[in-house]
Protein backbone atom coordinates (compact mmCIF):
# COMPACT_ATOMS: atom_id res chain seq x y z
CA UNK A 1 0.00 0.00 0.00
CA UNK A 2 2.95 2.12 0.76
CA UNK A 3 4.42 2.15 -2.66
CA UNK A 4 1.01 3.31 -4.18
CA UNK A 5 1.02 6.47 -2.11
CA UNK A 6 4.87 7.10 -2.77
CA UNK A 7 3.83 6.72 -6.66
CA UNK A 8 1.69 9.85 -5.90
CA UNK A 9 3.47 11.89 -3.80
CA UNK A 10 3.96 15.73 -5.54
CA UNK A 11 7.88 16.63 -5.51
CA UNK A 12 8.85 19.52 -3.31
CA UNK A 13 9.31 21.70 -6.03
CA UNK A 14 6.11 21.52 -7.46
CA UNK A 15 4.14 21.63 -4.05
CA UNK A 16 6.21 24.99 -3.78
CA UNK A 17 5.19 26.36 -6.92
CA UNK A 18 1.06 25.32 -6.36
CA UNK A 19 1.88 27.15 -3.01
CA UNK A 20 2.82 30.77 -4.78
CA UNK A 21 0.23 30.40 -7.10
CA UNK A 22 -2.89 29.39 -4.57
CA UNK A 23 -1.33 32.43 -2.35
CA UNK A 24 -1.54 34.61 -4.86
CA UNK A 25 -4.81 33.73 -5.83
CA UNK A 26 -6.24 33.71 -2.13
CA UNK A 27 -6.82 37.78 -2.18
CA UNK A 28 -9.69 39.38 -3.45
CA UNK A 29 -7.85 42.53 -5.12
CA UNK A 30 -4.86 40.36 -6.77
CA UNK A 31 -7.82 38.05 -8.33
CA UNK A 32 -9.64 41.74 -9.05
CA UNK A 33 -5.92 42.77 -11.07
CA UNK A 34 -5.89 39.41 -12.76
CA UNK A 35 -9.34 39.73 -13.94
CA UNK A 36 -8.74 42.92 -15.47
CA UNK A 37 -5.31 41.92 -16.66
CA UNK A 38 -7.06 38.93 -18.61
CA UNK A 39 -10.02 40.51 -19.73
CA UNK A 40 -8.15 43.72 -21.43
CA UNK A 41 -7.07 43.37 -24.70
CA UNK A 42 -3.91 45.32 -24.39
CA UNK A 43 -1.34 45.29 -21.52
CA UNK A 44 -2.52 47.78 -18.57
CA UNK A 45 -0.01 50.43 -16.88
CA UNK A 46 0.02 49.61 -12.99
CA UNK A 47 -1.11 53.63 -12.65
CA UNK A 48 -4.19 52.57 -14.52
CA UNK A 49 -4.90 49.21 -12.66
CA UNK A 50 -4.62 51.52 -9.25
CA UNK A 51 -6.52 53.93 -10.43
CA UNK A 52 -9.25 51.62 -11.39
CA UNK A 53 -9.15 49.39 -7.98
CA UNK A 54 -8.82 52.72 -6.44
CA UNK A 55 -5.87 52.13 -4.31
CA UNK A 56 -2.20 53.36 -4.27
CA UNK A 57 0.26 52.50 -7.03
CA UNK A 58 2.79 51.03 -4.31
CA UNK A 59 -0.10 48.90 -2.96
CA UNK A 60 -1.02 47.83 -6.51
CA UNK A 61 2.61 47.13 -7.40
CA UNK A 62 3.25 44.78 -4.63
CA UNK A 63 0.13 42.82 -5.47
CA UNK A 64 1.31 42.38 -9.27
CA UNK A 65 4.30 41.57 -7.85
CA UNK A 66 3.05 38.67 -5.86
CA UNK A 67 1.18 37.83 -9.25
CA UNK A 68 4.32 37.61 -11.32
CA UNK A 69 6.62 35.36 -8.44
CA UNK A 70 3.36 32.90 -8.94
CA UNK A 71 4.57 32.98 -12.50
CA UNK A 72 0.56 34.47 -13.27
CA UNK A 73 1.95 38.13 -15.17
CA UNK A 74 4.08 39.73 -16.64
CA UNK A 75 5.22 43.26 -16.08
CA UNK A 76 7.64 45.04 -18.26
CA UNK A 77 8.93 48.56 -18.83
CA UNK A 78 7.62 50.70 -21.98
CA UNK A 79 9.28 54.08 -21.67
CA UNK A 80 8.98 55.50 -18.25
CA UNK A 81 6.18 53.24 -16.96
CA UNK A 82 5.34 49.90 -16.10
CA UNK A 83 3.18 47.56 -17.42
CA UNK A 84 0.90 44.37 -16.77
CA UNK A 85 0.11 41.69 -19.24
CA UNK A 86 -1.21 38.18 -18.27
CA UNK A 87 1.30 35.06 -19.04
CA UNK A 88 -1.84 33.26 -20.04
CA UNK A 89 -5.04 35.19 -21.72
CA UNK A 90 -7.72 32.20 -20.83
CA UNK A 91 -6.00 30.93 -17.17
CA UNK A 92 -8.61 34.05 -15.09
CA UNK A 93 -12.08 32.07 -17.05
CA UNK A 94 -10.16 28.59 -16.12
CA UNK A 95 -9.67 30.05 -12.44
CA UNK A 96 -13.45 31.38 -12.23
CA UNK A 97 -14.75 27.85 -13.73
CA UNK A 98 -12.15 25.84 -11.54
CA UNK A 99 -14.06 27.87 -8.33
CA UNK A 100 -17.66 27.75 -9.42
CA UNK A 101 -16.80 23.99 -9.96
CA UNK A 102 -15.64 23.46 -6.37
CA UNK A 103 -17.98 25.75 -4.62
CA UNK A 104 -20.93 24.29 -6.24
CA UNK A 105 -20.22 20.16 -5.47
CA UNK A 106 -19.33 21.41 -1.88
CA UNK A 107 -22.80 22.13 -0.78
């Protein structure tokens, strides 16, 4: 029985990596910046994204931030500013579906 549950046991690494991303997914504003990340069809400036969360750029920053160690955005520079795009367009619908799923077979 033993060697059945060894045969499924998640490496380290990877249980580290599910653990950034579920962390960074566990707060209401980072999913809010995701969502509007995904659902733009052009990369957002992290003024903007602050601006429309209504919160401080520093604030905002240090949520993307979170969102790009879980490997979820990227932000690079164009000019003077920064910028948000997501690594993958369709992973925010996955997320949303992935929740409803759960939530709904829970009750």
């Amino acid at each position: 029985m033993l060697s059945c549950v060894a045969a499924q046991v998640v490496p380290s690494e990877e249980i580290e990596k599910l653990s950034r991303l579920f962390m960074a997914l566990s707060n209401p504003v980072r999913l809010r910046i995701l969502s509007l990340v995904s659902s733009s069809q052009r990369p957002l400036h992290i003024r903007g994204i602050a601006r429309l969360i209504k919160t401080r750029y520093a604030i905002t920053y240090k949520h993307v931030k979170t969102l790009q160690e879980a490997g979820l955005v990227t932000i690079y520079e164009v000019g003077r500013s920064r910028v948000v795009a997501p690594k993958h367009p369709e992973l925010f619908r996955k997320i949303t579906l992935f929740g409803k799923d759960i939530t709904s077979t829970s009750k």
